[in-house]
PDB file of N, CA and C in Angstrom:
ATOM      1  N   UNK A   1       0.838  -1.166   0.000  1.00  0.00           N
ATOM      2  CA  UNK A   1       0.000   0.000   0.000  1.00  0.00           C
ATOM      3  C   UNK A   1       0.893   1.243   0.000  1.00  0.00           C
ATOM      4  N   UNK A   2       0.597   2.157  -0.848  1.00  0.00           N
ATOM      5  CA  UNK A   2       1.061   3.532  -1.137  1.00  0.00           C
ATOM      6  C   UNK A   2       0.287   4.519  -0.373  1.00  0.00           C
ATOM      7  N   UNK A   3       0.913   5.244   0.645  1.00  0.00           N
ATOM      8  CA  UNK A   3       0.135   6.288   1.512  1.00  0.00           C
ATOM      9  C   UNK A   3       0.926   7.679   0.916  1.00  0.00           C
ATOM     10  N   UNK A   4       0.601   9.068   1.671  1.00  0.00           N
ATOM     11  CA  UNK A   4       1.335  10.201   1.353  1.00  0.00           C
ATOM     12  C   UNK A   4       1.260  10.648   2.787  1.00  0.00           C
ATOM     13  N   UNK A   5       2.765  10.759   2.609  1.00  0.00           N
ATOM     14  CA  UNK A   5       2.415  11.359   4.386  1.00  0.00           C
ATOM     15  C   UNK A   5       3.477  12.484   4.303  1.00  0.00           C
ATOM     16  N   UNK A   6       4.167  12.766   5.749  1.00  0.00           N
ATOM     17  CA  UNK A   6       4.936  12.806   5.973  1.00  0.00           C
ATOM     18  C   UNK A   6       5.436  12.996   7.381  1.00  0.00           C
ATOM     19  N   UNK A   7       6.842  12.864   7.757  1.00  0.00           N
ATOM     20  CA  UNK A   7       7.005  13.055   9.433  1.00  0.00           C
ATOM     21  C   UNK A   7       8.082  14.359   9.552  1.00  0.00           C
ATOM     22  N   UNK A   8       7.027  14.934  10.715  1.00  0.00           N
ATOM     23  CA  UNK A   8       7.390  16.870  10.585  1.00  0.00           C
ATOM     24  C   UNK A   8       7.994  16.828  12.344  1.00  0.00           C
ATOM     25  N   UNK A   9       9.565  17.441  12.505  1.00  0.00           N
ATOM     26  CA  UNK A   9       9.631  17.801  13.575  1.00  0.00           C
ATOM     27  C   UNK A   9       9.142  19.535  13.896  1.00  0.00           C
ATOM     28  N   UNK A  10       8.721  19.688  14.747  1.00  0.00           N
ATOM     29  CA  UNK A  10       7.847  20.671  14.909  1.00  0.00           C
ATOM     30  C   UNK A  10       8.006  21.137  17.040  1.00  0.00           C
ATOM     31  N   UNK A  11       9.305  22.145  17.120  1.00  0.00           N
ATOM     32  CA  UNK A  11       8.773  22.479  18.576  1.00  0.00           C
ATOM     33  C   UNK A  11       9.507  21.178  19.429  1.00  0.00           C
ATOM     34  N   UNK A  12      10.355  20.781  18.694  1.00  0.00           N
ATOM     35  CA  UNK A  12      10.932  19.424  19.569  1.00  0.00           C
ATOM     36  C   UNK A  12       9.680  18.206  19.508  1.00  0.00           C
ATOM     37  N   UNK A  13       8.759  18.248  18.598  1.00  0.00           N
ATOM     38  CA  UNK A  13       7.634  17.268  18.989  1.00  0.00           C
ATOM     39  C   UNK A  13       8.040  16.689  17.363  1.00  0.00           C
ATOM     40  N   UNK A  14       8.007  15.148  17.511  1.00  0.00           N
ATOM     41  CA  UNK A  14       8.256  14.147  15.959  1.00  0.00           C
ATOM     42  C   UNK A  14       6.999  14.165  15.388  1.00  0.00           C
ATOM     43  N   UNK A  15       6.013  14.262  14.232  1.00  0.00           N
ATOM     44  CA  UNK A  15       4.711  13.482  14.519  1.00  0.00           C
ATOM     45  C   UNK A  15       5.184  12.717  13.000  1.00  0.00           C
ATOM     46  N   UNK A  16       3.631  11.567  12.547  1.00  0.00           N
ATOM     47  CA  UNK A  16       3.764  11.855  11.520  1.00  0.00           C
ATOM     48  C   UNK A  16       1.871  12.591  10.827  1.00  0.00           C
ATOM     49  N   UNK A  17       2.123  13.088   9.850  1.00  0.00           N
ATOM     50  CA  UNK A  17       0.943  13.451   8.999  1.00  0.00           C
ATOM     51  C   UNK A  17       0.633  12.209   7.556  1.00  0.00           C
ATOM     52  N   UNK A  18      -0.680  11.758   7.426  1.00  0.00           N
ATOM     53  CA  UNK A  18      -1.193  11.036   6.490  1.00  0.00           C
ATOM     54  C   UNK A  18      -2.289  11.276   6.168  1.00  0.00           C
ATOM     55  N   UNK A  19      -2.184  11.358   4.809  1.00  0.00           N
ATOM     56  CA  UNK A  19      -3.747  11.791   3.942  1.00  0.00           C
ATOM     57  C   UNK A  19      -4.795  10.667   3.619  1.00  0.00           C
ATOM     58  N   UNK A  20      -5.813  10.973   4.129  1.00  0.00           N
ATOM     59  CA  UNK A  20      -6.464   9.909   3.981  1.00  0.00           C
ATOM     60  C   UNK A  20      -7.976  10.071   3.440  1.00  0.00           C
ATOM     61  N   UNK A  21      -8.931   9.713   2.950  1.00  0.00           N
ATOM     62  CA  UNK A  21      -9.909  10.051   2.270  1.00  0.00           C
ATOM     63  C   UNK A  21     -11.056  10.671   3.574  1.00  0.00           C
ATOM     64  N   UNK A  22     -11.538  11.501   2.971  1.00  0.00           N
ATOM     65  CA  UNK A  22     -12.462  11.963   3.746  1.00  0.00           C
ATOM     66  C   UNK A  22     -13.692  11.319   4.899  1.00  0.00           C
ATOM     67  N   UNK A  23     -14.075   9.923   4.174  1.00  0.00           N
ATOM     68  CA  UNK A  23     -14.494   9.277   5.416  1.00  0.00           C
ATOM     69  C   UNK A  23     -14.379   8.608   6.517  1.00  0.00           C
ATOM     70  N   UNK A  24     -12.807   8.596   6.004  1.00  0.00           N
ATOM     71  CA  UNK A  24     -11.810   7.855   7.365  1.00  0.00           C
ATOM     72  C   UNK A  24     -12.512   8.938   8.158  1.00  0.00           C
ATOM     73  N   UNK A  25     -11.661  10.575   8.531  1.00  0.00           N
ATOM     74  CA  UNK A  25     -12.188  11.470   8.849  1.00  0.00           C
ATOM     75  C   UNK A  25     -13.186  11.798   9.789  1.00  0.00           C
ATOM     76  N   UNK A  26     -13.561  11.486   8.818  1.00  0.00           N
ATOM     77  CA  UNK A  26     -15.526  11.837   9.086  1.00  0.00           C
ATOM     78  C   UNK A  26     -15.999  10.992  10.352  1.00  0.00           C
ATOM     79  N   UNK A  27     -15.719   9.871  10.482  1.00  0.00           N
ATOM     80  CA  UNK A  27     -15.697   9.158  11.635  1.00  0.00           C
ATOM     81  C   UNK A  27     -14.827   8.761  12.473  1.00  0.00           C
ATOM     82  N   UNK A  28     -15.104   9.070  13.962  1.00  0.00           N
ATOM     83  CA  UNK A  28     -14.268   9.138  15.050  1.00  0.00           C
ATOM     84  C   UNK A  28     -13.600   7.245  14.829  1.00  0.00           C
ATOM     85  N   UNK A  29     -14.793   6.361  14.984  1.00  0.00           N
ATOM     86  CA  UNK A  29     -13.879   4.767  14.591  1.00  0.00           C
ATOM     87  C   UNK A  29     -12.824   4.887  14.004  1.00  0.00           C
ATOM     88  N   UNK A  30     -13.042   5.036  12.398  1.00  0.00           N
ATOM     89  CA  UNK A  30     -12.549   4.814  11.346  1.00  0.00           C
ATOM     90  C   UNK A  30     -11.247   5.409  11.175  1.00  0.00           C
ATOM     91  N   UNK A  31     -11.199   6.998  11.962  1.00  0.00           N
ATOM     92  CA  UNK A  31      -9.954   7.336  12.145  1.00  0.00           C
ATOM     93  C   UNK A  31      -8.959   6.815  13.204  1.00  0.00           C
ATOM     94  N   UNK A  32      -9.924   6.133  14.454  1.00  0.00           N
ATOM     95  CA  UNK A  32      -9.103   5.782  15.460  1.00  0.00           C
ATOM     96  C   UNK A  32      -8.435   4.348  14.509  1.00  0.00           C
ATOM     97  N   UNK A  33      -8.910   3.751  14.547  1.00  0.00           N
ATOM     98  CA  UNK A  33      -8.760   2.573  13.671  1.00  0.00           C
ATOM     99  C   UNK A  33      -7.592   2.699  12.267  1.00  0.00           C
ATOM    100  N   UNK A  34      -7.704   3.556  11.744  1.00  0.00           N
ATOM    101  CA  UNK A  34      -6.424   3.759  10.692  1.00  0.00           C
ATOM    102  C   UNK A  34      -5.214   4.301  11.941  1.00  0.00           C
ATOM    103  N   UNK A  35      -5.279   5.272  12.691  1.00  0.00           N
ATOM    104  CA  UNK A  35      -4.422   5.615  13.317  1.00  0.00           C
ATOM    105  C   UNK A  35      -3.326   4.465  13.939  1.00  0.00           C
ATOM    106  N   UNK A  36      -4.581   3.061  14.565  1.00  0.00           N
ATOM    107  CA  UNK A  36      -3.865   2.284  15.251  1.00  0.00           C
ATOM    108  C   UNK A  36      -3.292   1.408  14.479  1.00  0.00           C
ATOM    109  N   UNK A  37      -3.838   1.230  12.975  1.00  0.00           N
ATOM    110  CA  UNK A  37      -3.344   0.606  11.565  1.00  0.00           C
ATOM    111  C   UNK A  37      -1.896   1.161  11.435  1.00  0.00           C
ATOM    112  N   UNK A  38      -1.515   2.519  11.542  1.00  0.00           N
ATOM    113  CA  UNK A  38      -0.318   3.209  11.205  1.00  0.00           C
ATOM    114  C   UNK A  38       0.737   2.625  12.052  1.00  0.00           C
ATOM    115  N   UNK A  39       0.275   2.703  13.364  1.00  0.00           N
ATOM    116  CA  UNK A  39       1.546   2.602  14.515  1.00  0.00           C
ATOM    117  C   UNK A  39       2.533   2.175  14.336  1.00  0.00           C
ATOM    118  N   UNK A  40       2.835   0.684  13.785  1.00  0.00           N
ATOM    119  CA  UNK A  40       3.658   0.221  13.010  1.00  0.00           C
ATOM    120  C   UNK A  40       4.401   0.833  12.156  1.00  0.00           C
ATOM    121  N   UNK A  41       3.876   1.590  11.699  1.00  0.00           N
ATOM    122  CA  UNK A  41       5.221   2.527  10.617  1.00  0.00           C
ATOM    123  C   UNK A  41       5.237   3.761  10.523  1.00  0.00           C
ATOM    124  N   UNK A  42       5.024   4.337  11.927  1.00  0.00           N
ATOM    125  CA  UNK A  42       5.111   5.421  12.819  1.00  0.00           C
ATOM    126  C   UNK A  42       5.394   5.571  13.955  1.00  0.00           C
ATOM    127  N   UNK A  43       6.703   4.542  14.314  1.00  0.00           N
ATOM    128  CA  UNK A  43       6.576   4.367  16.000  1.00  0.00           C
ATOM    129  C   UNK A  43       6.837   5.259  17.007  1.00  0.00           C
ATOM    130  N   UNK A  44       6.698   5.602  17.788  1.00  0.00           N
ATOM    131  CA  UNK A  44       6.616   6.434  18.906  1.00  0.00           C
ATOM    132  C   UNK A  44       6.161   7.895  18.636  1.00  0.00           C
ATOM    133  N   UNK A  45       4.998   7.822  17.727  1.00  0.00           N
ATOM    134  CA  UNK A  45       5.400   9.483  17.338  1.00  0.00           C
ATOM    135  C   UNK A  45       3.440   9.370  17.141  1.00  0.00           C
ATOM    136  N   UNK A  46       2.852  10.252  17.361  1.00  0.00           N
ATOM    137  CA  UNK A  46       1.281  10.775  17.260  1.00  0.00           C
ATOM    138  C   UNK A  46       1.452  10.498  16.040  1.00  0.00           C
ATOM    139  N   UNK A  47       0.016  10.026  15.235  1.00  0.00           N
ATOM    140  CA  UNK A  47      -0.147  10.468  14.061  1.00  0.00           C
ATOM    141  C   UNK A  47      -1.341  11.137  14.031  1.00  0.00           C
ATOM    142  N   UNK A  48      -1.503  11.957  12.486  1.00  0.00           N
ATOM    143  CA  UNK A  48      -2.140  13.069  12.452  1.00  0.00           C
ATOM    144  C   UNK A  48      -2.985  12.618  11.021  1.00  0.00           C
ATOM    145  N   UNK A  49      -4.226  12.016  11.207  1.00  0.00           N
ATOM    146  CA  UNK A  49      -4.840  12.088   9.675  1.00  0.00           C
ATOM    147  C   UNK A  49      -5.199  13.386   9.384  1.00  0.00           C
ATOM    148  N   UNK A  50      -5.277  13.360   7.882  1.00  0.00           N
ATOM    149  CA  UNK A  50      -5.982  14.717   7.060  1.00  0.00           C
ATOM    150  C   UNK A  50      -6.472  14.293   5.737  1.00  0.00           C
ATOM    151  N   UNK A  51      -7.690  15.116   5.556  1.00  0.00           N
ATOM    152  CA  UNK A  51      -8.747  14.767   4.786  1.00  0.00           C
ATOM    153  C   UNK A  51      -8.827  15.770   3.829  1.00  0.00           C
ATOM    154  N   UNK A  52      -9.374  16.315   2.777  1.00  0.00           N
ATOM    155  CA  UNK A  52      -9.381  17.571   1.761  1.00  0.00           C
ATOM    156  C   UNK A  52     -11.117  16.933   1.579  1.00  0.00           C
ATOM    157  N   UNK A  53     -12.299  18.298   2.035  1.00  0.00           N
ATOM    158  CA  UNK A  53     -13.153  18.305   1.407  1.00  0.00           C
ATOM    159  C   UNK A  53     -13.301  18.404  -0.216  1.00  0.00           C
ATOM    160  N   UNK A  54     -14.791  18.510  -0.080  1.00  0.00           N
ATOM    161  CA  UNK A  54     -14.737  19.167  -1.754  1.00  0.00           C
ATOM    162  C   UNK A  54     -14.179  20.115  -2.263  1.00  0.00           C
ATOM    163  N   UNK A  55     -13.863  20.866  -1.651  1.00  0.00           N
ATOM    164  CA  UNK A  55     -13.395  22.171  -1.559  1.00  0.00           C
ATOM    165  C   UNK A  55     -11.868  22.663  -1.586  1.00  0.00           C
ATOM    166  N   UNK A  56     -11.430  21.067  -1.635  1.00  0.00           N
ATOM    167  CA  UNK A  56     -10.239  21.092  -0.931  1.00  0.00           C
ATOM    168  C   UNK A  56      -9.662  21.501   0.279  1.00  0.00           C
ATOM    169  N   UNK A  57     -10.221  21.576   1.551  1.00  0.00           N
ATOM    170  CA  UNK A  57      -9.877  22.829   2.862  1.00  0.00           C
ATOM    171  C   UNK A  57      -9.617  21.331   3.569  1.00  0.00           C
ATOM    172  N   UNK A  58      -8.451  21.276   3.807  1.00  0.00           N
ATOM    173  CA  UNK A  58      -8.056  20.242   4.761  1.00  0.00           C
ATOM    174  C   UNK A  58      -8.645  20.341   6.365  1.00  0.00           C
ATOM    175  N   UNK A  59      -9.001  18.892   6.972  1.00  0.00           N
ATOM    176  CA  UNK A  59      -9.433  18.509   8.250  1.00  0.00           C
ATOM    177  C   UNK A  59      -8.797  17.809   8.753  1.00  0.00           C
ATOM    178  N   UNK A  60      -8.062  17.644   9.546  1.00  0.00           N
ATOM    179  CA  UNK A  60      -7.104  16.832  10.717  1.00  0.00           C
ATOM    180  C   UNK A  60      -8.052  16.403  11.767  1.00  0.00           C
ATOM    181  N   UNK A  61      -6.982  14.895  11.892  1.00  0.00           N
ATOM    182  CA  UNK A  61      -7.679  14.470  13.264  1.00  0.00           C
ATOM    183  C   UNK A  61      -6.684  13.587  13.982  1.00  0.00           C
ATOM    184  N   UNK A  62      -6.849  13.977  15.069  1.00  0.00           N
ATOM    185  CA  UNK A  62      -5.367  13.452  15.959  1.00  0.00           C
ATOM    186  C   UNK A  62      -5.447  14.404  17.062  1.00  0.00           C
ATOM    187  N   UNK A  63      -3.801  14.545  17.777  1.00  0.00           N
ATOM    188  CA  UNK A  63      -3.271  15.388  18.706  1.00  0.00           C
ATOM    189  C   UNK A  63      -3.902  16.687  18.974  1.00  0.00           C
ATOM    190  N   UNK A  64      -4.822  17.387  20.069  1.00  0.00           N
ATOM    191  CA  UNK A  64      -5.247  18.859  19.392  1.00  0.00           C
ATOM    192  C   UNK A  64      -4.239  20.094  19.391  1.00  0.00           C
ATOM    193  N   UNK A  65      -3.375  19.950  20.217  1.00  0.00           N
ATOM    194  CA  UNK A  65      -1.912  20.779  19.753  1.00  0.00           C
ATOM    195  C   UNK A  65      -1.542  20.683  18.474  1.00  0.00           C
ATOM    196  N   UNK A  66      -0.989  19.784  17.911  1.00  0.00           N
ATOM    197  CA  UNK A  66      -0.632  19.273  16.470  1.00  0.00           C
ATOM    198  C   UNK A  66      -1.518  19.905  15.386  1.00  0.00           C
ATOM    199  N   UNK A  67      -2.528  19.462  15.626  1.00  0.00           N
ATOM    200  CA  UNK A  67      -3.964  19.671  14.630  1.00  0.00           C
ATOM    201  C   UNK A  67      -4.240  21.456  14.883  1.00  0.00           C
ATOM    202  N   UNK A  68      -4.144  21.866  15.650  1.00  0.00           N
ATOM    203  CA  UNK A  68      -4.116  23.591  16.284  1.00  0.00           C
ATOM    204  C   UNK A  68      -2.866  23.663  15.386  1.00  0.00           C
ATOM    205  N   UNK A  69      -1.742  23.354  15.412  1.00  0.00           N
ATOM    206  CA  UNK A  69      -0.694  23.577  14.695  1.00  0.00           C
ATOM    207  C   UNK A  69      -0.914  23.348  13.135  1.00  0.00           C
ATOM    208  N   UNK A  70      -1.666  22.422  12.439  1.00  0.00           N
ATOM    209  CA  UNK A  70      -1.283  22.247  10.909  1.00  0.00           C
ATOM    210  C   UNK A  70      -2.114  23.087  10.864  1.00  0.00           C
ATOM    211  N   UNK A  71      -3.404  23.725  11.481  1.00  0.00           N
ATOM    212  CA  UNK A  71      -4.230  24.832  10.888  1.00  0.00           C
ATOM    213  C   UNK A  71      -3.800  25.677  10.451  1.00  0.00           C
ATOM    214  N   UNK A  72      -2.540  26.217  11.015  1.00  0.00           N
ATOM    215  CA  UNK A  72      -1.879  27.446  10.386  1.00  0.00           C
ATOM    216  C   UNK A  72      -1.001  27.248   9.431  1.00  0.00           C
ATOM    217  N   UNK A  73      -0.690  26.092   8.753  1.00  0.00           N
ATOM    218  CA  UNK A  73       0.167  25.671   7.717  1.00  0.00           C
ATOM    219  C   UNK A  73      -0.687  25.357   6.584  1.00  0.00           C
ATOM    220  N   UNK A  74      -0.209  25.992   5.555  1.00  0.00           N
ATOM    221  CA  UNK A  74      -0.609  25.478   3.926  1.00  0.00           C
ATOM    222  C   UNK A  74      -0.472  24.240   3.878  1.00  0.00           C
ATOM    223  N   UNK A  75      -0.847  23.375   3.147  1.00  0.00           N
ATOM    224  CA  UNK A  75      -0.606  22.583   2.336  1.00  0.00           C
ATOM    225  C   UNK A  75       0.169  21.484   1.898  1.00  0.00           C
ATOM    226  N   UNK A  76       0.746  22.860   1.110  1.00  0.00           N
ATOM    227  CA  UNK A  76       1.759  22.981   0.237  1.00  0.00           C
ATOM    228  C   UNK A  76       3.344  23.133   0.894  1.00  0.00           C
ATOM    229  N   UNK A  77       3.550  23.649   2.629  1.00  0.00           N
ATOM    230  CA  UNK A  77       4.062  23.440   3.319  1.00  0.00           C
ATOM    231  C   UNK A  77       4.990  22.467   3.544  1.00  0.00           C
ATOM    232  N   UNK A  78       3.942  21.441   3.949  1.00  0.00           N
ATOM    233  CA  UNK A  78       3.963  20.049   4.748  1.00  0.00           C
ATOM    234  C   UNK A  78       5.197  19.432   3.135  1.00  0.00           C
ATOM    235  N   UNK A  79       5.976  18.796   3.733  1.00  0.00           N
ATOM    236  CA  UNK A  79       7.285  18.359   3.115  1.00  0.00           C
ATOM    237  C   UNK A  79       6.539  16.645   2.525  1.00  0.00           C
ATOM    238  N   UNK A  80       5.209  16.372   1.952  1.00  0.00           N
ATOM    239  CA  UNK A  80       4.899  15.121   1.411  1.00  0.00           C
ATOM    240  C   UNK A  80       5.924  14.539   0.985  1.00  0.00           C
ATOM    241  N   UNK A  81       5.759  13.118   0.747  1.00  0.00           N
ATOM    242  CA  UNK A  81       5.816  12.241   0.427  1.00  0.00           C
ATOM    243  C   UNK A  81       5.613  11.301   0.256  1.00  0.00           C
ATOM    244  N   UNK A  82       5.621   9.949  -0.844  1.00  0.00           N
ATOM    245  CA  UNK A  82       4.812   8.832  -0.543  1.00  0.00           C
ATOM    246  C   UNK A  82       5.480   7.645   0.237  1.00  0.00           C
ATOM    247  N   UNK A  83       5.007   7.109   1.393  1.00  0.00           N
ATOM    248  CA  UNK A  83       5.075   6.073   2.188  1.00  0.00           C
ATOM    249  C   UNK A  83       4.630   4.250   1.314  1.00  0.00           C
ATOM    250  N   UNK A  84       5.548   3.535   1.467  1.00  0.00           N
ATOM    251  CA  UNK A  84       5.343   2.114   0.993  1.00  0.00           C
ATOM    252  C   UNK A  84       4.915   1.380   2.233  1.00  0.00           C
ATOM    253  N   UNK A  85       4.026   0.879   2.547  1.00  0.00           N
ATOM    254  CA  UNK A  85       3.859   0.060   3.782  1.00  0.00           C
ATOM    255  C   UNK A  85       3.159  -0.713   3.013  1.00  0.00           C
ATOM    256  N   UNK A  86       3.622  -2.143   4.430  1.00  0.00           N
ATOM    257  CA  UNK A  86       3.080  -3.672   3.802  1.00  0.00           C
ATOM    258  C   UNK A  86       2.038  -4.336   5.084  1.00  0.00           C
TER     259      UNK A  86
END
């Protein structure tokens, strides 16, 4: 599986960020549940899903420091890349 993520040090804090379709998101399960899917190839570090409405206006869900934090970041910012996990 091909993800896009990436892992941002930020403030002395590691996390990582992963994009994920909007209905992960949308539901508190579904995100807890991918989150605990990640752990494995994110170890010791919060992860942070994010979603792009229709609109494109990104939604995070995770850490609320973190998530308070990508609000004020573009995008276009965030240093992507794509993740290979098995």
């Amino acid at each position: 599986m091909t993800l896009q993520g990436a892992v941002i040090i930020e403030q002395g804090v590691t996390f990582a960020i992963v994009a994920v379709k909007q209905t992960v998101t949308v539901y508190t399960t579904r995100s807890t549940q991918m989150r605990r899917a990640l752990t494995p190839f994110f170890p010791n570090m919060p992860i942070i899903l994010m979603s792009q409405d229709a609109n494109g206006t990104p939604h995070y869900y995770g850490r609320k420091d973190i998530v308070d934090f990508l609000k004020t970041v573009r995008l276009d910012q965030i240093p992507w890349k794509e993740f290979h996990i098995y």
